[in-house]
Protein backbone atom coordinates (compact mmCIF):
# COMPACT_ATOMS: atom_id res chain seq x y z
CA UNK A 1 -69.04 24.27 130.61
CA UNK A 2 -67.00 22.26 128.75
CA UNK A 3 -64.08 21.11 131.66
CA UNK A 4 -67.98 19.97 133.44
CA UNK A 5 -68.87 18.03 130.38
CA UNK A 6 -65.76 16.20 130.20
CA UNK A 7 -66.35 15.45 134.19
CA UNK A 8 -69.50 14.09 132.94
CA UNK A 9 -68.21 12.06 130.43
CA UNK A 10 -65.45 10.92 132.41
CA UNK A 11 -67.46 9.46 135.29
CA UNK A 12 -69.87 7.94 133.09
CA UNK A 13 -67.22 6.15 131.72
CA UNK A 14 -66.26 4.46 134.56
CA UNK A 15 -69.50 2.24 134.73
CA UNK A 16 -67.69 0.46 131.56
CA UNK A 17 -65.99 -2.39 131.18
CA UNK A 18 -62.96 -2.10 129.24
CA UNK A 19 -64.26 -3.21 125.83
CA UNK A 20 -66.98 -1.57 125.76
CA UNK A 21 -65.04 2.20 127.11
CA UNK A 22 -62.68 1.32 124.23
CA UNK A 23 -65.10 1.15 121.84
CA UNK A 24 -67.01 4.37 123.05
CA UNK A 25 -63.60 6.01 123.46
CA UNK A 26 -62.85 4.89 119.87
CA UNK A 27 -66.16 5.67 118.15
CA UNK A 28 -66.20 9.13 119.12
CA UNK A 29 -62.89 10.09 119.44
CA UNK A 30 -62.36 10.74 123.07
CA UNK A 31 -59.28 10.36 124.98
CA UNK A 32 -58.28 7.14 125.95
CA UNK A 33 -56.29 6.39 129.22
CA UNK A 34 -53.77 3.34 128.50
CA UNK A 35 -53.86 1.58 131.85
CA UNK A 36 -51.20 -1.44 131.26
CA UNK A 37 -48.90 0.87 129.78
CA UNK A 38 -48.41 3.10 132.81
CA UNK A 39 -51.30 5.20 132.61
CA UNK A 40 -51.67 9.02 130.58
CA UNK A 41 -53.94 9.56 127.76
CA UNK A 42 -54.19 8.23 123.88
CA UNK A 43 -55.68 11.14 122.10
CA UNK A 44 -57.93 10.26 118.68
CA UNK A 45 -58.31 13.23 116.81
CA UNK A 46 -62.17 12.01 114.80
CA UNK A 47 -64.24 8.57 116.14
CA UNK A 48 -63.58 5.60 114.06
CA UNK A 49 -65.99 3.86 111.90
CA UNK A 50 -67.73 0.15 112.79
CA UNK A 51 -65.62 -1.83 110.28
CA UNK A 52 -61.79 0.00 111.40
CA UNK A 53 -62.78 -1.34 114.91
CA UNK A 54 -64.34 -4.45 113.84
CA UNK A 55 -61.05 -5.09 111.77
CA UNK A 56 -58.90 -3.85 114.76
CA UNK A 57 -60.22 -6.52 117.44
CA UNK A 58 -61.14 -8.99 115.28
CA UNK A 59 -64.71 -9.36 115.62
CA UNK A 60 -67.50 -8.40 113.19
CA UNK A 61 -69.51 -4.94 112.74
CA UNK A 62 -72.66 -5.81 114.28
CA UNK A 63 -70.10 -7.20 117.16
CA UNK A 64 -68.76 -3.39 117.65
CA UNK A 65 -72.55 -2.12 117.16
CA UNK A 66 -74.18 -4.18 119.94
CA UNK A 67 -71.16 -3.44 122.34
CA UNK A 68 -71.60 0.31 121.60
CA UNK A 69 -75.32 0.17 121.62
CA UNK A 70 -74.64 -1.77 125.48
CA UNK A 71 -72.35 0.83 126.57
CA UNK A 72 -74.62 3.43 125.74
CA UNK A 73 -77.58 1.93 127.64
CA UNK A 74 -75.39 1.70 130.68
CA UNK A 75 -74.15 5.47 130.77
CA UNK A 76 -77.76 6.35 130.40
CA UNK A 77 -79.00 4.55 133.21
CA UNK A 78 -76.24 5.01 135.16
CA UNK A 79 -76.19 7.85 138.00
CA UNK A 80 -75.74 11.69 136.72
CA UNK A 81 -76.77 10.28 133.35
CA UNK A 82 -78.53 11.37 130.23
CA UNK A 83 -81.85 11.02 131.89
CA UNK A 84 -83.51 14.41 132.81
CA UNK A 85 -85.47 14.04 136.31
């Protein structure tokens, strides 16, 4: 169950831009594949809080919160989402 659940995860993923996978990767501490630096996987052990990212890209908390809040929105509606049919 779980290898399907990251299958999940990983395809809803891919409906993201890159700021906004970051931040989902980020806030709950998923793997995160490093594209420009010739690909494999950054590993974060626990999700980080609003202000580390807000402090990391240089933008404010409510900044991180509405990207987050937009990300999640667009995994839900997107297909094989959270939405029971």
């Amino acid at each position: 169950l779980r290898t399907l659940d990251q299958i999940t995860v990983r395809s809803l993923l891919k409906h993201l831009d890159d700021k906004e996978r970051y931040v989902i990767c980020r806030r709950y501490g998923l793997a995160v594949e490093k594209m420009e630096e010739g690909g494999g996987l950054v590993h974060y052990d626990e999700g980080a809080t609003l202000e580390s990212l807000a402090k990391e890209r240089g933008v404010s908390r409510e900044r991180i919160r509405q990207i987050e809040r937009e990300a999640l929105r667009k995994m839900r509606k997107a297909p094989s989402g959270g939405q029971k049919r």
